[in-house]
N, C-alpha and C. Protein backbone atom coordinates (compact mmCIF):
# COMPACT_ATOMS: atom_id res chain seq x y z
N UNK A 1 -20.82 -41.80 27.37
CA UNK A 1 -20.21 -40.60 27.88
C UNK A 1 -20.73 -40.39 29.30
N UNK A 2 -20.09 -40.18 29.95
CA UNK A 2 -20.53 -40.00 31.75
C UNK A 2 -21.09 -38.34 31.59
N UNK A 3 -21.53 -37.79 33.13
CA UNK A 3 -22.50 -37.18 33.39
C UNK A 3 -21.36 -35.66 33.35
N UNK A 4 -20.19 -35.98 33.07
CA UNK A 4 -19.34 -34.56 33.37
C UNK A 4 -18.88 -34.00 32.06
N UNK A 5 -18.69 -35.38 30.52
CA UNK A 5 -19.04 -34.99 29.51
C UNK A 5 -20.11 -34.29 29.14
N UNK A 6 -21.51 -34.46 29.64
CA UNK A 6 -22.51 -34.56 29.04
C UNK A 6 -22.41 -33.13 29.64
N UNK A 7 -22.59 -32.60 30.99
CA UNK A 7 -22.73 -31.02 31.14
C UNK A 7 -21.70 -30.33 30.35
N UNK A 8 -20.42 -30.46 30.46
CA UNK A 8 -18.88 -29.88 29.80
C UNK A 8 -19.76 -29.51 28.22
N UNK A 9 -20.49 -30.34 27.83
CA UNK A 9 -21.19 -30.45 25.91
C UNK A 9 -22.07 -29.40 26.06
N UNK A 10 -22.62 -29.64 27.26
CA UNK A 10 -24.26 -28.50 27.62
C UNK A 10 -23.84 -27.23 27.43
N UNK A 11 -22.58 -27.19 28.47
CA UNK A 11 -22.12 -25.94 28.91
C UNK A 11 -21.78 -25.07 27.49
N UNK A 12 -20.87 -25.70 26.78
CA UNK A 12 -19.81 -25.55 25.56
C UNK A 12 -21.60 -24.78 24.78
N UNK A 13 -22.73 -25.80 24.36
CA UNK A 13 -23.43 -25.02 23.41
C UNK A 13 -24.05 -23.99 24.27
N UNK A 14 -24.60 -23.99 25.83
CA UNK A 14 -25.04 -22.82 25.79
C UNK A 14 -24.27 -21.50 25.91
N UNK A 15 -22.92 -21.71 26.21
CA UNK A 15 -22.07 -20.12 25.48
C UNK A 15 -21.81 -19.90 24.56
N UNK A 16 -22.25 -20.83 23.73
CA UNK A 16 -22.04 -20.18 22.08
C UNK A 16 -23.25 -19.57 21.83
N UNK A 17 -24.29 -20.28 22.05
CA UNK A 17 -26.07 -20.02 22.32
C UNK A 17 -26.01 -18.23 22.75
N UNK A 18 -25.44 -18.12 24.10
CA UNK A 18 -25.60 -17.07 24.27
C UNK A 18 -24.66 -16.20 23.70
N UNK A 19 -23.56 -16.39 23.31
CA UNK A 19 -23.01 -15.48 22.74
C UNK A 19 -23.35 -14.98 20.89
N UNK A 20 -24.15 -15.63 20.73
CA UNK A 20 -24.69 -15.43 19.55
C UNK A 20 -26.24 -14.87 19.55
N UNK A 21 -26.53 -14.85 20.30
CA UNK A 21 -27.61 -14.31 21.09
C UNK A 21 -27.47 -12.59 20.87
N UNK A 22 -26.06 -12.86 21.50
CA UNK A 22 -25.69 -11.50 22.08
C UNK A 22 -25.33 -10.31 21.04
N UNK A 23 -24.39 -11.12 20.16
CA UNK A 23 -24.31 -10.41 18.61
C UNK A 23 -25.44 -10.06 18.02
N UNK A 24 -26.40 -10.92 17.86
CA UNK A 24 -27.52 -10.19 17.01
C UNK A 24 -28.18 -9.33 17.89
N UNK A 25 -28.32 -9.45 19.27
CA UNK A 25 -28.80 -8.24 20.04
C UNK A 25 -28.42 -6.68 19.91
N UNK A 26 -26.87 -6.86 19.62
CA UNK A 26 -26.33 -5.28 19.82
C UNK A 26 -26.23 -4.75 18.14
N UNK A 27 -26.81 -5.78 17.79
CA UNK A 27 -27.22 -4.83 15.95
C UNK A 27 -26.64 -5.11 14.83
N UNK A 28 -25.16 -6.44 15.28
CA UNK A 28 -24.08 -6.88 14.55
C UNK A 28 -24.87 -7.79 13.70
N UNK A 29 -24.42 -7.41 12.52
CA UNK A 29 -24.58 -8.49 10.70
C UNK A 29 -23.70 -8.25 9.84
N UNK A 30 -23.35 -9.22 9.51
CA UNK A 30 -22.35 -8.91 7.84
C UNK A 30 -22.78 -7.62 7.33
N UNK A 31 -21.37 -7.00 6.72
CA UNK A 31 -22.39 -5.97 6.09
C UNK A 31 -22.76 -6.76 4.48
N UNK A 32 -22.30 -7.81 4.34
CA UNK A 32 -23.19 -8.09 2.37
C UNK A 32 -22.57 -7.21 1.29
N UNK A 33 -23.60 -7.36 0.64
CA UNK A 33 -23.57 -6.48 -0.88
C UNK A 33 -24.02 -4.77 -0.79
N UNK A 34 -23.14 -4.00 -1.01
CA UNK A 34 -23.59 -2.91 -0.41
C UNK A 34 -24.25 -2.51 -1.86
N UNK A 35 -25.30 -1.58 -1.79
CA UNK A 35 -26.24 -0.77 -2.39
C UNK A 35 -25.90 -0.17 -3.60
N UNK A 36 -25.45 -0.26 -4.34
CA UNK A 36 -24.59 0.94 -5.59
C UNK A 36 -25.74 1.23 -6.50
N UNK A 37 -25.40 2.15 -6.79
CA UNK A 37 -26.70 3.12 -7.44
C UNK A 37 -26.80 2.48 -9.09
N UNK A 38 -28.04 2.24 -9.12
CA UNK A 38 -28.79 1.25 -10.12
C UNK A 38 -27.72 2.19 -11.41
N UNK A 39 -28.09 3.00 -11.42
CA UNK A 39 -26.86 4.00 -12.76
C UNK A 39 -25.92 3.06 -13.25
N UNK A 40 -24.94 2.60 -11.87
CA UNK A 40 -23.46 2.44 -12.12
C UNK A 40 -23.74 0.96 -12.67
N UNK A 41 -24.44 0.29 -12.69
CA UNK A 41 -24.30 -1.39 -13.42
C UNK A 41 -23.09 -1.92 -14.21
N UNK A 42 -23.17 -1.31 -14.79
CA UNK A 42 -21.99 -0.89 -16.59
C UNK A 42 -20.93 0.23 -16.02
N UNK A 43 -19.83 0.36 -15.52
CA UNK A 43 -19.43 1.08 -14.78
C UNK A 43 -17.84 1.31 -15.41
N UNK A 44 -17.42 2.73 -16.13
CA UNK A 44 -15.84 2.60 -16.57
C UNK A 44 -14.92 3.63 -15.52
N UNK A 45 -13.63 2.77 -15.18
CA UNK A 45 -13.30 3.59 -14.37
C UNK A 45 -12.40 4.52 -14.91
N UNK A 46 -12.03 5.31 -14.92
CA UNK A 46 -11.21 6.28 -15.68
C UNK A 46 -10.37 7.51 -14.59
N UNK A 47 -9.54 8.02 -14.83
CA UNK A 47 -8.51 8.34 -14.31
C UNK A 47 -7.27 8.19 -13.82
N UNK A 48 -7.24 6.58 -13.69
CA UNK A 48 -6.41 6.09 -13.68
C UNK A 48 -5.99 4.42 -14.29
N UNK A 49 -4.74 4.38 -14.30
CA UNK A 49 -4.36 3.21 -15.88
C UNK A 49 -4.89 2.19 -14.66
N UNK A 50 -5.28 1.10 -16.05
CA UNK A 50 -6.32 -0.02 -15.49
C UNK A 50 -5.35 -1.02 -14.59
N UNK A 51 -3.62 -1.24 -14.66
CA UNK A 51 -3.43 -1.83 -13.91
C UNK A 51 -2.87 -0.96 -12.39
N UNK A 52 -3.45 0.13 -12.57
CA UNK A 52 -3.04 0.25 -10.95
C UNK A 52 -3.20 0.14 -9.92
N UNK A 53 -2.87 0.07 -8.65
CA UNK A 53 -3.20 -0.50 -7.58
C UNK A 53 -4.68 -0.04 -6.96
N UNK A 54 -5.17 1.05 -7.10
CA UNK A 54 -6.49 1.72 -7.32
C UNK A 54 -7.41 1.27 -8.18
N UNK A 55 -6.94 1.26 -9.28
CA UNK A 55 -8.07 0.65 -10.42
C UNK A 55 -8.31 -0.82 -10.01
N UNK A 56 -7.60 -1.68 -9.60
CA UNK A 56 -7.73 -2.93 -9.46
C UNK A 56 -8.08 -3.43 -8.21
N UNK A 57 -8.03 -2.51 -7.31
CA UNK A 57 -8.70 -2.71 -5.93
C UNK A 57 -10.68 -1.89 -6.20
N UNK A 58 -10.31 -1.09 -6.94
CA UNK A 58 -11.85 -0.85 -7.24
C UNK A 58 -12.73 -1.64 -7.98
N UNK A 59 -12.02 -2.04 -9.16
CA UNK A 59 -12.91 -3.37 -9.88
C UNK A 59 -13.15 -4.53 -8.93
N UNK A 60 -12.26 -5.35 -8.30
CA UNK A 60 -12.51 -5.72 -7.21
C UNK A 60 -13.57 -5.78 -6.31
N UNK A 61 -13.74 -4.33 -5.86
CA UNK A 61 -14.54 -4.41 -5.03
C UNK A 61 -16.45 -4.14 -5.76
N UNK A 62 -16.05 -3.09 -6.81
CA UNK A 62 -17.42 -2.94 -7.29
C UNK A 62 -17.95 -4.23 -8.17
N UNK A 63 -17.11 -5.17 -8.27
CA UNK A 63 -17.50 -6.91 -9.23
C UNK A 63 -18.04 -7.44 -8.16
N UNK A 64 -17.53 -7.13 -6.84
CA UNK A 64 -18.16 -8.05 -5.41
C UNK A 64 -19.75 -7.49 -5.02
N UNK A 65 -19.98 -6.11 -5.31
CA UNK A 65 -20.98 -5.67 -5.33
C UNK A 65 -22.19 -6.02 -6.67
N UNK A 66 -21.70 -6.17 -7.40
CA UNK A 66 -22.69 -6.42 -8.41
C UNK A 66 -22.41 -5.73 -10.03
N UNK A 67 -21.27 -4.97 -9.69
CA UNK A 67 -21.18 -3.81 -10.87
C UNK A 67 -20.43 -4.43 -11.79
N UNK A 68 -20.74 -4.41 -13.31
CA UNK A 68 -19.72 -4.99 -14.16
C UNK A 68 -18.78 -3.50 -14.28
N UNK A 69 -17.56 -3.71 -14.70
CA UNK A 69 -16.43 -2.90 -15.21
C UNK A 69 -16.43 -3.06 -16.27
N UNK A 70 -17.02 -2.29 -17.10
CA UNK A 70 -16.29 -2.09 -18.75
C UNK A 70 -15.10 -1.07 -18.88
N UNK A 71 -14.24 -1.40 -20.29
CA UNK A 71 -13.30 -0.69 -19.82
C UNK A 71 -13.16 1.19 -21.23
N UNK A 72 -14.57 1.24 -21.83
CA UNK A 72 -14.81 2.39 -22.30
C UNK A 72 -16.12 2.91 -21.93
N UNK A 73 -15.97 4.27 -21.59
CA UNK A 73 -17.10 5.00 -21.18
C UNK A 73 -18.84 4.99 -22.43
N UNK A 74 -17.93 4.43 -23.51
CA UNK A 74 -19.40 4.11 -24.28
C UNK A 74 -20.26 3.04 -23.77
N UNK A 75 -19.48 1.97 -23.50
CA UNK A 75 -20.10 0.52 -23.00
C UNK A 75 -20.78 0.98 -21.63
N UNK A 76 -20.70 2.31 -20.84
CA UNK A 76 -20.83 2.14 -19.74
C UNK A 76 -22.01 3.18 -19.45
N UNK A 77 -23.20 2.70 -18.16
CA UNK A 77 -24.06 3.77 -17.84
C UNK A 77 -23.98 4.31 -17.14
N UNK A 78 -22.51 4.46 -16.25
CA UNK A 78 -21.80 5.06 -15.73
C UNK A 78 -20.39 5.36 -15.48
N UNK A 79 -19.79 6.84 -15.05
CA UNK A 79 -18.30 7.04 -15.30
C UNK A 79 -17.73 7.06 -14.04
N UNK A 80 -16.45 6.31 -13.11
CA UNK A 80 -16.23 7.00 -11.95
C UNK A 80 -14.88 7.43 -12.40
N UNK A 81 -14.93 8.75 -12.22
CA UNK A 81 -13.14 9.47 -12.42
C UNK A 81 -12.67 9.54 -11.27
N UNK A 82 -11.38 9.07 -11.55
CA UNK A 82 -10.80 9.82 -10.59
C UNK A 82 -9.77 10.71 -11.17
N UNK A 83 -9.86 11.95 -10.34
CA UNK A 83 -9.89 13.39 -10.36
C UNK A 83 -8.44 13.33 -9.73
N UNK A 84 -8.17 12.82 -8.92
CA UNK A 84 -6.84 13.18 -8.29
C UNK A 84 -6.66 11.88 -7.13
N UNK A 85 -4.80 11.29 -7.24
CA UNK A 85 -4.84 10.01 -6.55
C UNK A 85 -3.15 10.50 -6.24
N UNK A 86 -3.21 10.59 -4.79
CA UNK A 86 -1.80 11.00 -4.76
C UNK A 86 -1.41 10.43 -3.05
N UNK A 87 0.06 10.33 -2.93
CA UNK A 87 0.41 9.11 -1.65
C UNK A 87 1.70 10.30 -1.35
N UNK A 88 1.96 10.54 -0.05
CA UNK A 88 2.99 11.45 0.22
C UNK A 88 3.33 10.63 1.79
N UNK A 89 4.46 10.83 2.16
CA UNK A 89 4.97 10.46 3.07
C UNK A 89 6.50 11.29 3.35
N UNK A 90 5.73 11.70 4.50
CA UNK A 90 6.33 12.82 6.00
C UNK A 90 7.21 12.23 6.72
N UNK A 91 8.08 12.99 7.40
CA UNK A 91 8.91 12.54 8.71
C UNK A 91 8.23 12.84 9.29
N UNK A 92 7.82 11.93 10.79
CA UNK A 92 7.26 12.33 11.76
C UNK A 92 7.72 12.83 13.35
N UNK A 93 8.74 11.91 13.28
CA UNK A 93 9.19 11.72 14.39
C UNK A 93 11.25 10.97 13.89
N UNK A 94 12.06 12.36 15.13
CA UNK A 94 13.15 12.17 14.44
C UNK A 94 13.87 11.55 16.02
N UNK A 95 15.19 10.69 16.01
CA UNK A 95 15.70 10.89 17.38
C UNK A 95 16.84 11.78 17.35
N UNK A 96 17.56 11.33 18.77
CA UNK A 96 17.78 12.56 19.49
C UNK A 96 19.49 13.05 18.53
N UNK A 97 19.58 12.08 17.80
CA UNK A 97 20.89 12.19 16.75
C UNK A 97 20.41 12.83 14.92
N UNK A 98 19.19 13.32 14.94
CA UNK A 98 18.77 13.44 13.72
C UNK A 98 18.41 12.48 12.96
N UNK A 99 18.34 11.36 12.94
CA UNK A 99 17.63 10.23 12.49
C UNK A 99 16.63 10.29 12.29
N UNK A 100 15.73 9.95 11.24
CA UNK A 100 14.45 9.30 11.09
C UNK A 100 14.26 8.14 12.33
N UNK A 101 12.63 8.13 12.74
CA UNK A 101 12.20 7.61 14.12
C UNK A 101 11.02 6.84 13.61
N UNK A 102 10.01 8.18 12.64
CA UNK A 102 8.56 7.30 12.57
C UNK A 102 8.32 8.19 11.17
N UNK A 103 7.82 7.35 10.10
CA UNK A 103 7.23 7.92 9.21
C UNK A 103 5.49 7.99 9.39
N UNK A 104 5.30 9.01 8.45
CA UNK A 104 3.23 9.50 8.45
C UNK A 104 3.50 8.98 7.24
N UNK A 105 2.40 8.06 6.65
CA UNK A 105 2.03 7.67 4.97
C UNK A 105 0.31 8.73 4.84
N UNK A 106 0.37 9.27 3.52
CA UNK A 106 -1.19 9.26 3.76
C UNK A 106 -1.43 9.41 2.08
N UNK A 107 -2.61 9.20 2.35
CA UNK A 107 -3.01 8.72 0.85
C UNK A 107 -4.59 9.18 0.60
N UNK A 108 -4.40 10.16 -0.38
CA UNK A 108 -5.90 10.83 -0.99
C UNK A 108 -6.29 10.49 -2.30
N UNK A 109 -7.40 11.24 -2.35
CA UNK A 109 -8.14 10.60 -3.67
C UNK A 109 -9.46 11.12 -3.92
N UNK A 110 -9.64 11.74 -4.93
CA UNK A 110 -10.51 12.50 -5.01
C UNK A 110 -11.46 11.89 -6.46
N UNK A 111 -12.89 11.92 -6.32
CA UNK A 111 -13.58 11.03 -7.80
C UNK A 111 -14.95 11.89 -7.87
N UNK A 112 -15.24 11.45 -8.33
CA UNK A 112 -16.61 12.14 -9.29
C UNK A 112 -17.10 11.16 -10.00
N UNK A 113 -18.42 10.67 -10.30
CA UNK A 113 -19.21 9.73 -10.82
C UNK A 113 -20.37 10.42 -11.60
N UNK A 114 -20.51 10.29 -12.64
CA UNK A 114 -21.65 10.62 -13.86
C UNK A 114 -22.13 10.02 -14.39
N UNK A 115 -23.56 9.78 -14.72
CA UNK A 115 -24.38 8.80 -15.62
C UNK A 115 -24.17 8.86 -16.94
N UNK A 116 -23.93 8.38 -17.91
CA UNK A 116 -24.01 8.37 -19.31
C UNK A 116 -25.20 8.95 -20.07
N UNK A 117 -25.95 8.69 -19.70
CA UNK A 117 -27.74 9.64 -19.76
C UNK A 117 -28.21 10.21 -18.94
N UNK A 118 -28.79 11.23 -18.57
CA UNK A 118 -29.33 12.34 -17.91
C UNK A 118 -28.66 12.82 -16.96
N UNK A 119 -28.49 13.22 -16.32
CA UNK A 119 -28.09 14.39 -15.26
C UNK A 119 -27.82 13.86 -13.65
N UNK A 120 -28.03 12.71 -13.63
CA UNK A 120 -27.65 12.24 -12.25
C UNK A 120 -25.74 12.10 -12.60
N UNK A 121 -25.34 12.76 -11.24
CA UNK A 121 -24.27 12.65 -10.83
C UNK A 121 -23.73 12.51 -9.16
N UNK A 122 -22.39 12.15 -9.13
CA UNK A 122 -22.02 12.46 -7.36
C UNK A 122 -21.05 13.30 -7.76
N UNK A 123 -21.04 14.54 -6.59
CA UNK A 123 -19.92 15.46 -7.41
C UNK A 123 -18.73 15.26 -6.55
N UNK A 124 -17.91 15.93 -6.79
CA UNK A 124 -16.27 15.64 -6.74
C UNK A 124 -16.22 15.30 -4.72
N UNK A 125 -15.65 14.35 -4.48
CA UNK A 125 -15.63 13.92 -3.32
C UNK A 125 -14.48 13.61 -3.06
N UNK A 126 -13.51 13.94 -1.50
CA UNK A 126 -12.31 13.67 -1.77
C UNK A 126 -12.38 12.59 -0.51
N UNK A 127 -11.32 12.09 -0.34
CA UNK A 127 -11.17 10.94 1.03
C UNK A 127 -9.60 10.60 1.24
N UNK A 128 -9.30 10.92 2.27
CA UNK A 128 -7.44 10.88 3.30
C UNK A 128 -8.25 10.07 3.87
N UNK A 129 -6.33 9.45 4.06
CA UNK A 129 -6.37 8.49 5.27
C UNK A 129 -4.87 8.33 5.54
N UNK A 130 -4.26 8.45 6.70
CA UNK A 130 -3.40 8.33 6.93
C UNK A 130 -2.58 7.02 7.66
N UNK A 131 -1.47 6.80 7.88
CA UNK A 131 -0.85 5.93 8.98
C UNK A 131 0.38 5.88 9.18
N UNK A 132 0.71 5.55 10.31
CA UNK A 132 2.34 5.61 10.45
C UNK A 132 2.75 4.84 10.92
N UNK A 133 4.24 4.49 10.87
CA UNK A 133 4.92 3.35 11.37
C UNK A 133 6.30 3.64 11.28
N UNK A 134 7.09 2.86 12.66
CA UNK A 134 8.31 3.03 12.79
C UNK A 134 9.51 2.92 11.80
N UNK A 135 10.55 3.30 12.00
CA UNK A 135 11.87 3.11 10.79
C UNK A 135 12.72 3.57 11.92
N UNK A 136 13.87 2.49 11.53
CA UNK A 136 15.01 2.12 11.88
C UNK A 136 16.15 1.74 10.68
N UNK A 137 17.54 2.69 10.61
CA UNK A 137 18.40 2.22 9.76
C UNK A 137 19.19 0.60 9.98
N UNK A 138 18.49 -0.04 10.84
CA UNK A 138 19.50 -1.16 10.98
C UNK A 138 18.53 -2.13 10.55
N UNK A 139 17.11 -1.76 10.27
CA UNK A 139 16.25 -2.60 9.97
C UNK A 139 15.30 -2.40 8.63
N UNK A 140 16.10 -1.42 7.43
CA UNK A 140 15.77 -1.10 6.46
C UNK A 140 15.00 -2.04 5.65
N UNK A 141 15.28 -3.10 5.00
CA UNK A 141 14.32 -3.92 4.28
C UNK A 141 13.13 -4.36 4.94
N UNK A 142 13.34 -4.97 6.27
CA UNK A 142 11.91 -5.30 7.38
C UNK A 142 10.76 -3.82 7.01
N UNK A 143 11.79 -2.56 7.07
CA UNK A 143 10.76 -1.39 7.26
C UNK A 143 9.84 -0.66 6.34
N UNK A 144 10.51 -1.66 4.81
CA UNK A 144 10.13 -1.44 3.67
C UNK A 144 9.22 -2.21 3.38
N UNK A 145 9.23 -3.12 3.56
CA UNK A 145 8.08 -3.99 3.81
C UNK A 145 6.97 -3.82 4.10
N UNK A 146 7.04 -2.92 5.51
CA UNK A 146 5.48 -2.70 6.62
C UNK A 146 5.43 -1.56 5.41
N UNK A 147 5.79 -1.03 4.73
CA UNK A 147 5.74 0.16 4.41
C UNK A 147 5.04 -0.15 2.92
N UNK A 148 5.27 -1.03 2.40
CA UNK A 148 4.46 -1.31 0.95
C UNK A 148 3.38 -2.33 1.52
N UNK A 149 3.11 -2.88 2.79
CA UNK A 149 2.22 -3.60 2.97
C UNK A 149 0.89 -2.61 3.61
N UNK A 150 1.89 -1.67 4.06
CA UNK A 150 0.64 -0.74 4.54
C UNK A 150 0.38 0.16 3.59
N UNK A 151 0.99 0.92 2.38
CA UNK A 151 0.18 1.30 1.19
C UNK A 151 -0.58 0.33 0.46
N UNK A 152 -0.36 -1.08 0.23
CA UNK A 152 -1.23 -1.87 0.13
C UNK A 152 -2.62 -1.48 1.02
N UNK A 153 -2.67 -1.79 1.96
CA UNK A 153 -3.58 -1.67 2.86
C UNK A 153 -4.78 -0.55 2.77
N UNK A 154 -3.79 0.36 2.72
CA UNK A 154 -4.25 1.62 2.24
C UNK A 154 -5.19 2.40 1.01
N UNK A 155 -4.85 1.68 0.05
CA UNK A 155 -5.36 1.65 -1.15
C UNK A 155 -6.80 0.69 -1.12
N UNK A 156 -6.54 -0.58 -0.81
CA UNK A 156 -8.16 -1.32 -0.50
C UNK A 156 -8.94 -0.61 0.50
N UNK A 157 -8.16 0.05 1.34
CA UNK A 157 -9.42 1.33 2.48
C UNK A 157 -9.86 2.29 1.42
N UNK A 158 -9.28 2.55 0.63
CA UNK A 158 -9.97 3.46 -0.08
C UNK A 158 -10.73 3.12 -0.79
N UNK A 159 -10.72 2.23 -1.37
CA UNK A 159 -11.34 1.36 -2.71
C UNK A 159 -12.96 1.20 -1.81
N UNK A 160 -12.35 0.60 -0.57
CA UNK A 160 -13.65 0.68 0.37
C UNK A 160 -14.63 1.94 0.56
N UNK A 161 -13.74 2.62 1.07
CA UNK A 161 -14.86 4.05 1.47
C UNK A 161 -15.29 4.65 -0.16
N UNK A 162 -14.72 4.42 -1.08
CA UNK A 162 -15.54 5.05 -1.86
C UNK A 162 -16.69 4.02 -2.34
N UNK A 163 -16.92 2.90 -2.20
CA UNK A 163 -17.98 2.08 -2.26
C UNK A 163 -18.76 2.82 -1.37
N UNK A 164 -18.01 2.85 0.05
CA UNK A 164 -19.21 3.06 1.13
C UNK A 164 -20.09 4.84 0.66
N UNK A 165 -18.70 5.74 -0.13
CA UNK A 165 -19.76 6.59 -0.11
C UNK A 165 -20.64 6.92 -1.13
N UNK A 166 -20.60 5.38 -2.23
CA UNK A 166 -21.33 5.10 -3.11
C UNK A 166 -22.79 4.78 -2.49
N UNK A 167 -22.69 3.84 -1.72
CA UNK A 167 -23.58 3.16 -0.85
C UNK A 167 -24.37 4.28 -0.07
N UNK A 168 -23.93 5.47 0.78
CA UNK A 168 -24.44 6.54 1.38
C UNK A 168 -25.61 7.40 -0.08
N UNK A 169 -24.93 7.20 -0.75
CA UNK A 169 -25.39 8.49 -1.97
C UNK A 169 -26.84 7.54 -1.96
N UNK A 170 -27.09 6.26 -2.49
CA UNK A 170 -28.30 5.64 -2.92
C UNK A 170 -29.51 5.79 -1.38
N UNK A 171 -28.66 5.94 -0.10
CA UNK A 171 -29.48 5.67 0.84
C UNK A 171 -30.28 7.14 1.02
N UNK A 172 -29.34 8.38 0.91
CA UNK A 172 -29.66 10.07 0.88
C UNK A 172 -30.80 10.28 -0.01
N UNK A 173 -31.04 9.24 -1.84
CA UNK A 173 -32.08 9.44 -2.44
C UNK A 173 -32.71 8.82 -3.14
C-alpha cells in the first residue's frame, strides 16, 4: 500500500477515535436494562385484554427488562392496572373549502401498580402524548396508513414512558 493509503487508513481511524471520544465525553451510553422495582418480578397486567396493542407492547418491553408477565394476579408480586387507555383524534387544521387539512392523534393512559404483599404501591399516574399529520382526500389509503403507523408508534411511546416512570419510582426510593 503506498504512503497516501496508509495516511487516508490513519486519517479514517483517528475520526472515528475522536468521535468516539467525543460521545463518551458529553455523557452518551445505551440506556440498557432499566431499573424496575424488585416488587414487580412476577408482574400481571390487568386492565386491559392481553392481546391488545398496549398489553403487548408492555410485556414486551417489561420481558426486555427483566420482568416475567404472568397472566393472574395470584401468580404475581405485582399488579400494573391500567385505569384508563383511550386514543381520540381532532381536526386540526381545515382548508380554505372546508376540508380536512391536518389531523391531532393523542393517546392517554392512566395505571397504578400494587404489590401483592404489603403496602408498597405507585399511585394512579396518567401520561398524553400527542401527534399530527397531514390528510388529503385524494390520498386516503397512503393517509391511513401514516395514521395506524403512527398509533402504532404511539402506543410503544407509551409502553416506554411507563417503564421509564417505573424506572424514576426505584431511583426516588
Amino acid at each position: 500500500m503506498n504512503s497516501i493509503g496508509h495516511r487516508h487508513n490513519f486519517l479514517y481511524w483517528l475520526l472515528l477515535l475522536a468521535l468516539s471520544l467525543s460521545l463518551t465525553a458529553c455523557g452518551f451510553h445505551l440506556r440498557g436494562q432499566a431499573r424496575i422495582p424488585e416488587r414487580m418480578n412476577h408482574t400481571a397486567i390487568m386492565g386491559v385484554s392481553p392481546g391488545s396493542a398496549l398489553a403487548r407492547a408492555l410485556t414486551t418491553n417489561l420481558r426486555a427488562n427483566g420482568v416475567w408477565i404472568v397472566s393472574s394476579p395470584t401468580q404475581a408480586t405485582a399488579v400494573l392496572r391500567i385505569v384508563s387507555w383511550t386514543t381520540h383524534r381532532n381536526v386540526l387544521a381545515l382548508t380554505s373549502t372546508g376540508q380536512v387539512a391536518e389531523y391531532q392523534l393523542r393517546m392517554r393512559v392512566t395505571f397504578t401498580v400494587h404489590a401483592m404483599q404489603g403496602n408498597w404501591h405507585i399511585s394512579r399516574q396518567t401520561l398524553e402524548i400527542q401527534r399530527q399529520y397531514a390528510y388529503s382526500n385524494s390520498l386516503v389509503l397512503g393517509v391511513n396508513n401514516e395514521a395506524g403507523r403512527l398509533q402504532r408508534g404511539m402506543v410503544r411511546e407509551l409502553a416506554n414512558l411507563i417503564v421509564l416512570r417505573l424506572q424514576t419510582y426505584v431511583r426516588r426510593n
